[in-house]
C-alpha atoms as a PDB file:
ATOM      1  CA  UNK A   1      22.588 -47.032   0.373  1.00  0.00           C
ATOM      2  CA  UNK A   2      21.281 -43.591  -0.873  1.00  0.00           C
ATOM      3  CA  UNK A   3      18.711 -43.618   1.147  1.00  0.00           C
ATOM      4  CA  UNK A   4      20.561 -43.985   4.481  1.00  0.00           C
ATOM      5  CA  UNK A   5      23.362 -41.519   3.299  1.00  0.00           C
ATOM      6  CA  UNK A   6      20.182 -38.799   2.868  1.00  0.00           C
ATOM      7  CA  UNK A   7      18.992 -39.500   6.120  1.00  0.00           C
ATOM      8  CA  UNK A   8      22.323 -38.991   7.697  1.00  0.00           C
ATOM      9  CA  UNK A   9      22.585 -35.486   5.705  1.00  0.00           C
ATOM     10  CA  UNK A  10      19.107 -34.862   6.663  1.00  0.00           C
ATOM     11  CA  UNK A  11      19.982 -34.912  10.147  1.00  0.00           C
ATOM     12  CA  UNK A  12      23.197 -32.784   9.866  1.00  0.00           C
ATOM     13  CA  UNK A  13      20.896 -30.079   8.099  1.00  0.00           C
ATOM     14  CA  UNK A  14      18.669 -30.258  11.003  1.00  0.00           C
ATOM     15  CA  UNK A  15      21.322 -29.740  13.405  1.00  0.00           C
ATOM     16  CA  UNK A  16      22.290 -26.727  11.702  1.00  0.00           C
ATOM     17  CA  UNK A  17      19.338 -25.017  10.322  1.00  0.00           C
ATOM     18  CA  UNK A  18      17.712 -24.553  14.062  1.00  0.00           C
ATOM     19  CA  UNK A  19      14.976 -22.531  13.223  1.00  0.00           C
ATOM     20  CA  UNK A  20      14.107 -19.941  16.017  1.00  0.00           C
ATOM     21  CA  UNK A  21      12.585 -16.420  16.170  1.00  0.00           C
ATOM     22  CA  UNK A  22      13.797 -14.119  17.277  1.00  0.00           C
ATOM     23  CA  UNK A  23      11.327 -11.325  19.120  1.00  0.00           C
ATOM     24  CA  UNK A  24      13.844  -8.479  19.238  1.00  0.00           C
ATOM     25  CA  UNK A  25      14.880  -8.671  15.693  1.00  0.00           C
ATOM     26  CA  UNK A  26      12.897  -6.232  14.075  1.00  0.00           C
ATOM     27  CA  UNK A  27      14.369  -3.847  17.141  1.00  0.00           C
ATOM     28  CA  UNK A  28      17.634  -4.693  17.199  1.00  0.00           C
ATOM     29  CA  UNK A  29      19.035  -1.659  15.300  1.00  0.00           C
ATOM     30  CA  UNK A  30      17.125   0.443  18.159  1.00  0.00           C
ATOM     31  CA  UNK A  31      18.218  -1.790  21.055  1.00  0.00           C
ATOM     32  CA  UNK A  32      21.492  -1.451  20.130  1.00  0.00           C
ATOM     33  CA  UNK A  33      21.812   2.366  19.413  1.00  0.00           C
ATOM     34  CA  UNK A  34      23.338   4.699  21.973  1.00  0.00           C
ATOM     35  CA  UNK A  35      20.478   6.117  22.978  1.00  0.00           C
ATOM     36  CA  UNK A  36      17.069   3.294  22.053  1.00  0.00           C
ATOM     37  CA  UNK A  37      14.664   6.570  23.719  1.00  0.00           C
ATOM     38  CA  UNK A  38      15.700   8.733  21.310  1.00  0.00           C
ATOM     39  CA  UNK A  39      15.642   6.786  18.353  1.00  0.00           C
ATOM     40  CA  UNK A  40      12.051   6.046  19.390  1.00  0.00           C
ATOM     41  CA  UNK A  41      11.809   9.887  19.475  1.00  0.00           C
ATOM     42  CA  UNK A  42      13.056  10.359  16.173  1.00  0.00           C
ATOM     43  CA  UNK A  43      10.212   8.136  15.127  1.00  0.00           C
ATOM     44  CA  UNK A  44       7.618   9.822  16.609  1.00  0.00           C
ATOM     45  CA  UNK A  45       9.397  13.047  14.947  1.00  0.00           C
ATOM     46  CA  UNK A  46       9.455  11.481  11.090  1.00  0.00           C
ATOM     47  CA  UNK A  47       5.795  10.451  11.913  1.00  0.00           C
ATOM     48  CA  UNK A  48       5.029  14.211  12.658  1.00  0.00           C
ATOM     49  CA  UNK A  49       7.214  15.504  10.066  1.00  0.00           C
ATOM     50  CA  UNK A  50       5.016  13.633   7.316  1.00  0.00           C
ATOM     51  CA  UNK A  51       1.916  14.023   8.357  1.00  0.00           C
ATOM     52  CA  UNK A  52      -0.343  14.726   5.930  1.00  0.00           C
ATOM     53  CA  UNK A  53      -3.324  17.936   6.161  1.00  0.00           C
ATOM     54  CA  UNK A  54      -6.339  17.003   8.287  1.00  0.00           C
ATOM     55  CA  UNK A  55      -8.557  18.800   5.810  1.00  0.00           C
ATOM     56  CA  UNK A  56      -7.653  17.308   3.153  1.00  0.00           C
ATOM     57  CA  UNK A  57      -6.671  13.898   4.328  1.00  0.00           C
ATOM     58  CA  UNK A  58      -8.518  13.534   7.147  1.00  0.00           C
ATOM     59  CA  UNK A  59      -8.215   9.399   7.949  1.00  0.00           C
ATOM     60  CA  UNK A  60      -4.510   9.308   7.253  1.00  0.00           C
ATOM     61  CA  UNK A  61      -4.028  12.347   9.224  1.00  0.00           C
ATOM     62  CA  UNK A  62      -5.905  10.340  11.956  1.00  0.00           C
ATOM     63  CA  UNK A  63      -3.910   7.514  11.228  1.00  0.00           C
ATOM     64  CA  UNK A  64      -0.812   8.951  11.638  1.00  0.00           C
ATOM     65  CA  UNK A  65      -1.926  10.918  14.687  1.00  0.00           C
ATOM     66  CA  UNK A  66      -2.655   6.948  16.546  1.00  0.00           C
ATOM     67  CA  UNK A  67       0.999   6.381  14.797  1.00  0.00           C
ATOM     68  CA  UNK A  68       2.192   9.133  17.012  1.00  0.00           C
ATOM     69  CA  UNK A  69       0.102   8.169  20.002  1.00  0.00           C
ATOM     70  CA  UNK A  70       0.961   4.539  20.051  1.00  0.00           C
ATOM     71  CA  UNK A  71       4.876   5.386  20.442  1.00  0.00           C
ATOM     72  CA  UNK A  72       4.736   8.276  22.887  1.00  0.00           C
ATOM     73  CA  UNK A  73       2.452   6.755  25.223  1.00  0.00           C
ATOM     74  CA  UNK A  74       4.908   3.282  24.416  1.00  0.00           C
ATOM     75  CA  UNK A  75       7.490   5.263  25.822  1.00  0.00           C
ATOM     76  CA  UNK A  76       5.797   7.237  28.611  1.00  0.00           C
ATOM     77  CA  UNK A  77       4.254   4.533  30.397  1.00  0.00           C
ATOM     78  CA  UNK A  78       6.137   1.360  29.086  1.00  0.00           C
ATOM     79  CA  UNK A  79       3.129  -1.335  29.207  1.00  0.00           C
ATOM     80  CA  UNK A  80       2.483  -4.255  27.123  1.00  0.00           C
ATOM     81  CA  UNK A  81       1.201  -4.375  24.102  1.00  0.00           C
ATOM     82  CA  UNK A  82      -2.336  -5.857  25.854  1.00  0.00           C
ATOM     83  CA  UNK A  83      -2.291  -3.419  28.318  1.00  0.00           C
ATOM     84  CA  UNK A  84      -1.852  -0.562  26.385  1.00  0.00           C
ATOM     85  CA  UNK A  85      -3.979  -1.912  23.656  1.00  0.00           C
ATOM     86  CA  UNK A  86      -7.278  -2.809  26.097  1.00  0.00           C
ATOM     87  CA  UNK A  87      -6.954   0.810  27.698  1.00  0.00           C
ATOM     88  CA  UNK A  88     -10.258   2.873  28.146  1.00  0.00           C
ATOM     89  CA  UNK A  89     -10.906   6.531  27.423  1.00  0.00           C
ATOM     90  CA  UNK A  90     -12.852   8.621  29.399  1.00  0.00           C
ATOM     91  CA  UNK A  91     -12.900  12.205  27.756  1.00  0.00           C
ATOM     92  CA  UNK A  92     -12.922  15.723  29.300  1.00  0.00           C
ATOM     93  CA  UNK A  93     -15.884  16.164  31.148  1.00  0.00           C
ATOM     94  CA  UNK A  94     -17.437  12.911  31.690  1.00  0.00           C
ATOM     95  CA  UNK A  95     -17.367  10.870  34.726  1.00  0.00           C
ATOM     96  CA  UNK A  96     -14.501   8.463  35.342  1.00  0.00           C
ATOM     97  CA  UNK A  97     -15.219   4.265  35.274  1.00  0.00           C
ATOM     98  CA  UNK A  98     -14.846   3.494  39.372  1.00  0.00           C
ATOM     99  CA  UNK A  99     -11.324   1.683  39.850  1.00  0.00           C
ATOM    100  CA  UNK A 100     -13.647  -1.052  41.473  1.00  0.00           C
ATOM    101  CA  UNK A 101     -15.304  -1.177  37.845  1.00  0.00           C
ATOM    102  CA  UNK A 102     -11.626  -1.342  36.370  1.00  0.00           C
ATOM    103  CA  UNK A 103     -10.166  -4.062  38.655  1.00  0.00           C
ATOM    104  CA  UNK A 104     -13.235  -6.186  37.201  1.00  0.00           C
ATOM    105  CA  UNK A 105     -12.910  -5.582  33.696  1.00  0.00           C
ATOM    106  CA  UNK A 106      -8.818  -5.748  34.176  1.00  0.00           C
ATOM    107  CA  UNK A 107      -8.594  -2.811  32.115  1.00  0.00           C
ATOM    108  CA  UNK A 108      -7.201   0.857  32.498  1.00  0.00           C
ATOM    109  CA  UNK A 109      -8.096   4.263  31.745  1.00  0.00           C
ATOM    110  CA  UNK A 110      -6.779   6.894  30.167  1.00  0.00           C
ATOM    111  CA  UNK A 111      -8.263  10.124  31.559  1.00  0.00           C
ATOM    112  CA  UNK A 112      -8.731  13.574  32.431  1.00  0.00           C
ATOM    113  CA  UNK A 113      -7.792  14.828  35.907  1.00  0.00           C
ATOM    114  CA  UNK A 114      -8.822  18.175  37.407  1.00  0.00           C
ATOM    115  CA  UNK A 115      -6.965  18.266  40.171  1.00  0.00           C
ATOM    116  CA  UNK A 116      -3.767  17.456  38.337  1.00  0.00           C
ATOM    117  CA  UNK A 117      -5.182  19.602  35.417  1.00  0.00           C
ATOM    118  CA  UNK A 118      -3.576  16.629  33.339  1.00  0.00           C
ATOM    119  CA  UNK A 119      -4.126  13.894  31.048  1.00  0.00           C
ATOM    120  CA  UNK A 120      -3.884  10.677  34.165  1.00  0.00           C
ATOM    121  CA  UNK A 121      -3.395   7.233  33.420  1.00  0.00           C
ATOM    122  CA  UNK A 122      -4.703   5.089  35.897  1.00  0.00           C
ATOM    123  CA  UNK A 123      -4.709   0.898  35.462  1.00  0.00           C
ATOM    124  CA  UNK A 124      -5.622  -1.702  38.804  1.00  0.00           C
ATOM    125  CA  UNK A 125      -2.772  -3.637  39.614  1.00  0.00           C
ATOM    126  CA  UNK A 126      -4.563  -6.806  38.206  1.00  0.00           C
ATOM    127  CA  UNK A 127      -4.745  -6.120  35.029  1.00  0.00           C
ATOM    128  CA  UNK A 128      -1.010  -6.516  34.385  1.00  0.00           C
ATOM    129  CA  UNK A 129       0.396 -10.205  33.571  1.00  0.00           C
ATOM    130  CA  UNK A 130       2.831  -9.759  36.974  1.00  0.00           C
ATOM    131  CA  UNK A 131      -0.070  -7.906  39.061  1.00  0.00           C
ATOM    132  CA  UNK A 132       1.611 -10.120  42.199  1.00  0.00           C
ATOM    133  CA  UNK A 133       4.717  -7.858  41.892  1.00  0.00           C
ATOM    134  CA  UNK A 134       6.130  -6.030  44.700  1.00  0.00           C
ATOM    135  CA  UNK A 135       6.175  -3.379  42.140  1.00  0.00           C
ATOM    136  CA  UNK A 136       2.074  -2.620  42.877  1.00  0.00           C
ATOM    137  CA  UNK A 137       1.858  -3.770  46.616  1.00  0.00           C
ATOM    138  CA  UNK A 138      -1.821  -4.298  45.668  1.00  0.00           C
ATOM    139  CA  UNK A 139      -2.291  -0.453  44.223  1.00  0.00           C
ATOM    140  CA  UNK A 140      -2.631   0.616  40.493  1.00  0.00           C
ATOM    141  CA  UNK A 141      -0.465   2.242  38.177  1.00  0.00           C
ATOM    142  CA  UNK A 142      -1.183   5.786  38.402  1.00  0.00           C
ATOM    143  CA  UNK A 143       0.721   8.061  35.885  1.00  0.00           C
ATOM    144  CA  UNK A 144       0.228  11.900  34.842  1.00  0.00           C
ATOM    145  CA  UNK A 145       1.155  12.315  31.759  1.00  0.00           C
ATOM    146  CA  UNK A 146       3.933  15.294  31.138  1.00  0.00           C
ATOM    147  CA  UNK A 147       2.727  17.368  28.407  1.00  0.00           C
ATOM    148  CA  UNK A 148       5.735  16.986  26.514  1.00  0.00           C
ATOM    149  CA  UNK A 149       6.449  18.320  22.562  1.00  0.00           C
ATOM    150  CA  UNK A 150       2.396  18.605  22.111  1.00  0.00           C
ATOM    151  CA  UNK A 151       1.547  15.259  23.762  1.00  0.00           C
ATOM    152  CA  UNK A 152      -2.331  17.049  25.327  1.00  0.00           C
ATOM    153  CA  UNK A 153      -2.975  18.834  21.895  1.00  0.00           C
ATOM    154  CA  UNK A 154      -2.501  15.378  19.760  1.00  0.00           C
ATOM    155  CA  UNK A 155      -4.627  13.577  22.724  1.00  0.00           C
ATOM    156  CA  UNK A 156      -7.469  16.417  22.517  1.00  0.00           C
ATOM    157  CA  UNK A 157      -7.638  15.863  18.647  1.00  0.00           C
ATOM    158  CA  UNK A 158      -7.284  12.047  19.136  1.00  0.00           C
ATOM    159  CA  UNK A 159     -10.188  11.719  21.256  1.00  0.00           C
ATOM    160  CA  UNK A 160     -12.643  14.880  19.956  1.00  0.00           C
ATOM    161  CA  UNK A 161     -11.675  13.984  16.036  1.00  0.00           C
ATOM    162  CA  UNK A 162      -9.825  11.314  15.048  1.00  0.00           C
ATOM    163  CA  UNK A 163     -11.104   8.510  16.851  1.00  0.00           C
ATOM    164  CA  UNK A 164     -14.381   9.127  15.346  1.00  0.00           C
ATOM    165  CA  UNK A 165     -13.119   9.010  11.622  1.00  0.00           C
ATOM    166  CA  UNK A 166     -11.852   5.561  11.978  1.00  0.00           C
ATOM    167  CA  UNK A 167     -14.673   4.427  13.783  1.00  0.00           C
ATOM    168  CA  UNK A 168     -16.768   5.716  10.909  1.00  0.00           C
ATOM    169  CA  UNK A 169     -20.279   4.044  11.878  1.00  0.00           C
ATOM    170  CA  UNK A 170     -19.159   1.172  13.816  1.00  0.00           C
ATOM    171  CA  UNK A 171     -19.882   1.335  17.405  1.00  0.00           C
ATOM    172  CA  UNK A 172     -17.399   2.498  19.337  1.00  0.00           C
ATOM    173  CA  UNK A 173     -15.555  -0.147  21.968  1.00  0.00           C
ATOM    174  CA  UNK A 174     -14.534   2.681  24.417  1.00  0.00           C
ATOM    175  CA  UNK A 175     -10.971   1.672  24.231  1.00  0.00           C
ATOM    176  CA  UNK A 176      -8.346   4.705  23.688  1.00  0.00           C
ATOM    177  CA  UNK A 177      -6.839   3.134  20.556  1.00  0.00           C
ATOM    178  CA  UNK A 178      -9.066   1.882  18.077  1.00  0.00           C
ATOM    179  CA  UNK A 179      -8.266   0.446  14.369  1.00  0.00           C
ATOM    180  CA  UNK A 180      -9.528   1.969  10.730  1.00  0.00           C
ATOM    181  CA  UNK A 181     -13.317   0.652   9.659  1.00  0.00           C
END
């Protein structure tokens, strides 16, 4: 019957058309480059390349300048998306959030170190997905940044100008990164 000869293609179909994403597809041209750092790099260097004037376009000058951030930082300290996403900001100046305060929260912070005279990156060991990892032995991630091709001059702007132009008037959630109002 027709019917039973449709289910039978039906099936064959099925067989065939397994549908599946795939999570690396959007990065498979950079996975499979020579060199997948520095085609990150180059991105970061387009972003740069086309930014447009602060004074005169001051929110997607600040949007572009989180472009930039997001990547380098990506790169630098390699976290997940969550991680890098729920990180704090404590700015020049003010006092740091007490690791014990972090390890609570399962959150990092991005900030300012005067002894290392450096912009330090400091998250508790359980606020990463494998936190049982012999990788942390029970101590947090603690990274200063290198101040590599600008990186402190587009954090300094980030966090004393930018920031604040997305925010607009909403109140500000303290994390590092924070998304246009």
């Amino acid at each position: 019957s027709a019917h039973a000869h449709c289910l039978a293609r039906a099936k064959e179909i099925e067989r065939v058309a397994r549908v599946h994403r795939d999570p690396f597809e959007p990065i498979l041209s950079v996975l499979e480059a020579e060199s997948p750092l520095t085609e990150y790099r180059r991105i970061a260097d387009e972003i740069v390349r086309l930014m447009p004037d602060g004074s005169r376009y001051g929110r997607s000058r600040a949007e572009a300048t989180r472009s930039v951030l997001m990547i380098r930082l990506g790169l630098h300290l390699g976290l997940r998306q969550r991680n890098l996403r729920e990180l704090l900001i404590c700015p020049r100046g003010r006092g740091h959030t007490p690791e014990r305060r972090l390890e609570e929260m399962r959150r990092g912070e991005l900030r300012w170190s005067e002894r290392d005279a450096g912009w330090e990156v400091l998250i508790p060991a359980v606020a990463f997905k494998n936190s049982g990892s012999s990788f942390f032995g029970g101590r947090p991630f603690r990274l200063i940044l290198p101040d590599l091709a600008d990186l402190y001059a587009y954090i300094d702007d980030w966090v004393n100008t930018h920031r604040q132009a997305l925010l607009g008037r909403a109140a500000d959630p303290g994390t590092f990164f924070v998304k246009t109002v």
